[in-house]
N, C-alpha and C. Protein backbone atom coordinates (compact mmCIF):
# COMPACT_ATOMS: atom_id res chain seq x y z
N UNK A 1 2.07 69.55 16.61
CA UNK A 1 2.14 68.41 17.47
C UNK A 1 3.58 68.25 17.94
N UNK A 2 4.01 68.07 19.10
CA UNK A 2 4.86 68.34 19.44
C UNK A 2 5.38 66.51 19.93
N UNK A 3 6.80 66.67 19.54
CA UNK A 3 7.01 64.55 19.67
C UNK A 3 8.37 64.98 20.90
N UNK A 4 8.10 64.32 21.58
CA UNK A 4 8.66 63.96 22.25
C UNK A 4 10.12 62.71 21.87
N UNK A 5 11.22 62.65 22.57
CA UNK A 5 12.13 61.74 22.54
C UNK A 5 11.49 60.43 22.67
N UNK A 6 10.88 60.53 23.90
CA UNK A 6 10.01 58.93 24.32
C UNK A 6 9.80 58.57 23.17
N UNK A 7 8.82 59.14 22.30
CA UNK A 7 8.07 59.04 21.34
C UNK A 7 8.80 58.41 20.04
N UNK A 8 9.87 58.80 19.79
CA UNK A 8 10.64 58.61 18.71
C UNK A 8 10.91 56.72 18.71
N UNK A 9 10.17 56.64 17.27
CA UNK A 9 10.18 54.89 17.37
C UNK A 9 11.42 54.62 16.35
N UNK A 10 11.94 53.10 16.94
CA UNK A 10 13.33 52.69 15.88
C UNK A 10 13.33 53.31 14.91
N UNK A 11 14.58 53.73 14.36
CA UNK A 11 14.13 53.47 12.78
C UNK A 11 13.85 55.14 12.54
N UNK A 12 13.42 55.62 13.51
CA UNK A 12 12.67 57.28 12.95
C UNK A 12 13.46 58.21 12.97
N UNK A 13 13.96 59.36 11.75
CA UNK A 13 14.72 60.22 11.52
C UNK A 13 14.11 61.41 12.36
N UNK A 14 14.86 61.68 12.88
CA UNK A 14 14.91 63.05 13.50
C UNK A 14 15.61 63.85 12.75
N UNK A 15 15.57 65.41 13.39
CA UNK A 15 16.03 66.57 12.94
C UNK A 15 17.18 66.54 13.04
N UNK A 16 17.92 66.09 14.47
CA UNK A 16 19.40 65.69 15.32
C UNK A 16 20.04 65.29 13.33
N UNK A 17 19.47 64.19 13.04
CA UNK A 17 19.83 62.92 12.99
C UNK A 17 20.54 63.51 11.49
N UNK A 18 19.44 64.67 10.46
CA UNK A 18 19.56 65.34 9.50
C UNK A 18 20.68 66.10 9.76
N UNK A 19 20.47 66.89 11.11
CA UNK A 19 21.90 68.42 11.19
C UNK A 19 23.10 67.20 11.14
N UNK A 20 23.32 66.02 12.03
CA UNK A 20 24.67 65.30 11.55
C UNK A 20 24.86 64.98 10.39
N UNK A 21 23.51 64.70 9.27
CA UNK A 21 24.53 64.03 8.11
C UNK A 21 24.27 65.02 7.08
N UNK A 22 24.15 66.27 7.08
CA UNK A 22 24.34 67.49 6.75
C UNK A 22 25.92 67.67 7.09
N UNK A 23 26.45 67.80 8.20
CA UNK A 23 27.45 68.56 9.16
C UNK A 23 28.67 67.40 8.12
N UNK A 24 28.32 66.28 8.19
CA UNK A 24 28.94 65.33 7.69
C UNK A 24 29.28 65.27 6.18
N UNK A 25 28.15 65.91 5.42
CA UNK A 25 28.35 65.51 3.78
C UNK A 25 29.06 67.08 3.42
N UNK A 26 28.83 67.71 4.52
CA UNK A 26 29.80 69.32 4.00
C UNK A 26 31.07 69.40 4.22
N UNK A 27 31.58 68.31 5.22
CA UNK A 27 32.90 67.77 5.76
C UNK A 27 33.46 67.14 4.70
N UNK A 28 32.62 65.93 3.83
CA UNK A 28 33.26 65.47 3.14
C UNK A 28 33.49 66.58 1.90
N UNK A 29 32.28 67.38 1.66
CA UNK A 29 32.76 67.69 0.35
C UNK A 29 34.17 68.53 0.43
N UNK A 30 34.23 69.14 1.49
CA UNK A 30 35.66 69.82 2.11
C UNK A 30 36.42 69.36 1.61
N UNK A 31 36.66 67.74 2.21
CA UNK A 31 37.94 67.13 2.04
C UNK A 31 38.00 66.80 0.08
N UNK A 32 36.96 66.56 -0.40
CA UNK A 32 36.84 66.37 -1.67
C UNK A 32 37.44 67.29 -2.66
N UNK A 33 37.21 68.21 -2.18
CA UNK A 33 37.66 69.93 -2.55
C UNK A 33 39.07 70.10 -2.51
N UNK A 34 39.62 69.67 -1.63
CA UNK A 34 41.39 69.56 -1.50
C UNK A 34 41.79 68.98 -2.02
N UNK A 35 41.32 67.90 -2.49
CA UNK A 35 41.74 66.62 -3.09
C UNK A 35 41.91 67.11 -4.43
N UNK A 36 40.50 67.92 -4.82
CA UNK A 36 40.73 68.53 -6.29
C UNK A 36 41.38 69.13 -6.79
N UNK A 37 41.79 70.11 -5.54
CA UNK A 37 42.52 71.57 -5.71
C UNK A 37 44.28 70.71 -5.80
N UNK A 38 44.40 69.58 -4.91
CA UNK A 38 45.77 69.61 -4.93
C UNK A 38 46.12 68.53 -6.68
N UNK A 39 45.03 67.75 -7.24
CA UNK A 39 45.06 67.29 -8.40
C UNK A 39 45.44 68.78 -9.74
N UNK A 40 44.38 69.57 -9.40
CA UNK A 40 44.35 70.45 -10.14
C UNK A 40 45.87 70.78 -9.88
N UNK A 41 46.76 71.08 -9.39
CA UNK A 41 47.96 71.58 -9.15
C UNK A 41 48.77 70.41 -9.37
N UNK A 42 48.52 69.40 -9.17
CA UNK A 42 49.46 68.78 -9.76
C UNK A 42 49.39 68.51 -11.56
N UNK A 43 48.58 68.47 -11.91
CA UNK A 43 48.07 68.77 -13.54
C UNK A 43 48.96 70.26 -14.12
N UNK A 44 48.68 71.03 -13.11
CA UNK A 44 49.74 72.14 -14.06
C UNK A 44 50.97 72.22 -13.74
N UNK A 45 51.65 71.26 -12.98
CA UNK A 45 52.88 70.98 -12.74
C UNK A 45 53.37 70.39 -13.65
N UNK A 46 52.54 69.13 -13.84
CA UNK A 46 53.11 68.09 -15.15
C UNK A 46 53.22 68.91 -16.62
N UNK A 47 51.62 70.07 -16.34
CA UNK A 47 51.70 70.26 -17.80
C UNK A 47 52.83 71.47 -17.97
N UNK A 48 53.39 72.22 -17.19
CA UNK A 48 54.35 73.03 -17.44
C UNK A 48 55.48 71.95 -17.11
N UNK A 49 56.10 70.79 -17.05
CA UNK A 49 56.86 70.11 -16.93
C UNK A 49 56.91 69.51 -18.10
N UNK A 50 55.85 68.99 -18.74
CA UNK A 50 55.52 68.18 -20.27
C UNK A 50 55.92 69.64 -21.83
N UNK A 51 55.50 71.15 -21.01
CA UNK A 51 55.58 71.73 -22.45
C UNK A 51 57.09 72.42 -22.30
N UNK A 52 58.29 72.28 -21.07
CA UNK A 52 59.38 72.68 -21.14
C UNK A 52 59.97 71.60 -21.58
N UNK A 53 59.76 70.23 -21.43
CA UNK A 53 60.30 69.01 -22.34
C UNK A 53 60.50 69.25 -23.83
N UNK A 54 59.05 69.57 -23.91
CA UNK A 54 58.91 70.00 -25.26
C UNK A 54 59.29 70.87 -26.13
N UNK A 55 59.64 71.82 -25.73
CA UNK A 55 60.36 73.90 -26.03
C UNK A 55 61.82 72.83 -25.91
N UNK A 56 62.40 72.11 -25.37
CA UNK A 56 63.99 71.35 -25.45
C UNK A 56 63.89 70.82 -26.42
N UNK A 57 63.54 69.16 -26.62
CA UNK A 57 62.92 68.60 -27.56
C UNK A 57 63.09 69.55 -29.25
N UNK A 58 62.41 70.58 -29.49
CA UNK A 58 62.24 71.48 -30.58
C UNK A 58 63.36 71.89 -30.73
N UNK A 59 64.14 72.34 -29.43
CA UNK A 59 65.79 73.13 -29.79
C UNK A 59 66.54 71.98 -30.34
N UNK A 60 66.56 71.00 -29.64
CA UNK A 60 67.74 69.84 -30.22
C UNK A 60 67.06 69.48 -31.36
N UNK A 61 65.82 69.18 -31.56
CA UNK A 61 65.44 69.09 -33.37
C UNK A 61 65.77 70.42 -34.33
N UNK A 62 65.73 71.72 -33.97
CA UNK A 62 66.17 72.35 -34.60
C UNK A 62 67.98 72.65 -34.71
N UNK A 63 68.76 72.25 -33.99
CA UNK A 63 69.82 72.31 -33.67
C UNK A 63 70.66 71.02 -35.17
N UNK A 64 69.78 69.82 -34.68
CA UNK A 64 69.83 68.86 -36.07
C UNK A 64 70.08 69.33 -36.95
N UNK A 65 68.43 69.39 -37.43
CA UNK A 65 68.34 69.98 -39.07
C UNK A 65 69.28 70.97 -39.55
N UNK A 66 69.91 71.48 -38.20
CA UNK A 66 71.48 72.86 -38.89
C UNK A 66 72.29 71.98 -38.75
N UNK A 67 73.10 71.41 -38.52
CA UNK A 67 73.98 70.68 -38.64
C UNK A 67 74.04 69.57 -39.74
N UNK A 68 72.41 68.42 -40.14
CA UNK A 68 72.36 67.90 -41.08
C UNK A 68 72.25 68.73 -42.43
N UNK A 69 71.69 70.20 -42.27
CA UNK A 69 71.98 71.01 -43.30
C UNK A 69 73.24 71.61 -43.72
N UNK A 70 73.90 71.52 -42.58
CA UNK A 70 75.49 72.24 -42.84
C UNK A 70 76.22 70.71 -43.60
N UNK A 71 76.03 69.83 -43.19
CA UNK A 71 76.62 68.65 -43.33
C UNK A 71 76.46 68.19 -45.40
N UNK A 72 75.04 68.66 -45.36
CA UNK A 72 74.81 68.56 -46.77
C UNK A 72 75.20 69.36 -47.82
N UNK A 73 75.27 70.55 -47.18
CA UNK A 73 76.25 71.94 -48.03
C UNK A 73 77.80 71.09 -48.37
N UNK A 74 78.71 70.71 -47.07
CA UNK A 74 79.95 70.84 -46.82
C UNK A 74 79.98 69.27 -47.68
N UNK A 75 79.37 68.29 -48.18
CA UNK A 75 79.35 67.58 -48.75
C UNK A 75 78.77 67.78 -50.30
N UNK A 76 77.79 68.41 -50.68
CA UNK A 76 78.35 68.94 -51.93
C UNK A 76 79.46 69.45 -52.32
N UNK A 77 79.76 70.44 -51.94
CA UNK A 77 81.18 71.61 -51.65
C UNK A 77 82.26 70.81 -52.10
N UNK A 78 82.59 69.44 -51.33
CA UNK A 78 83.48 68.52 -51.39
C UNK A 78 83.01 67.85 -52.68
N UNK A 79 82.25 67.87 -53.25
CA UNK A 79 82.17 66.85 -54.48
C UNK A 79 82.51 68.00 -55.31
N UNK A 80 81.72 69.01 -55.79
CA UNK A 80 81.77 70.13 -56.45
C UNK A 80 83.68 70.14 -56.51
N UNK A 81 84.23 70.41 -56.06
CA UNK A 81 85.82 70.35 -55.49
C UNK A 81 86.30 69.32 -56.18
N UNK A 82 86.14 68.08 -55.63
CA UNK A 82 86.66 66.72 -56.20
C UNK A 82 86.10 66.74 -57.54
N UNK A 83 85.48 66.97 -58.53
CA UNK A 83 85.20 67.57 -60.02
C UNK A 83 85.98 68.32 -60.52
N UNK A 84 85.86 69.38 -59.54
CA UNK A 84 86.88 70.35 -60.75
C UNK A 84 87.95 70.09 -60.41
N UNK A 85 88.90 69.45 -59.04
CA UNK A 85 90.79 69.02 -59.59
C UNK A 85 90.83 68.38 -60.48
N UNK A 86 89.29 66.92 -60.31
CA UNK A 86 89.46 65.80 -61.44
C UNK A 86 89.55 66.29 -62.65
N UNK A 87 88.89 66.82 -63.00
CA UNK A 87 88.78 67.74 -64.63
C UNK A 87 90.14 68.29 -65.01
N UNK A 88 90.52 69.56 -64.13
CA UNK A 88 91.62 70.06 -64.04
C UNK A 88 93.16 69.30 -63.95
N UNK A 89 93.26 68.45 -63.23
CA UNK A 89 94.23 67.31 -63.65
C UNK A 89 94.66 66.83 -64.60
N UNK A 90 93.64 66.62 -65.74
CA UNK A 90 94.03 66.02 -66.61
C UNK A 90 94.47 66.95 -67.52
């Protein structure tokens, strides 16, 4: 049966009417798609930005603990020392 335009009452979906919001929801998902892709890229920006914080972070904590360890040597050392002149003095 073949319909005519005339024919087409308010309200009634046509084929037209489908190819636009087809043409339309593939447009959006497009733009949706960029949106993701440029999130996704910004996510591995931060996260290679968050784990070089971190690789620093670890050096200056390890950098510490040598220095609070040298600090604790060179402060025994000094007592060990201050013992034996004291002893020796007398």
């Amino acid at each position: 049966m073949l319909t005519l335009m005339s024919d087409i009452q308010p309200g009634q979906v046509t084929v037209a009417d489908l190819y636009k919001e087809v043409v339309q929801v593939r447009q959006d998902i497009g733009t949706v798609a960029i949106g993701v892709r440029l999130a996704e890229e910004r996510h591995l920006t931060n996260v290679s930005v968050h784990d070089d914080h971190e690789r620093r972070l670890r050096s200056i904590e390890r950098a510490w603990w040598k220095i609070t360890g040298a600090a604790a040597v060179v402060s025994v050392l000094v007592s060990l020392l201050t013992a034996y002149l004291t002893l020796r003095a007398r």
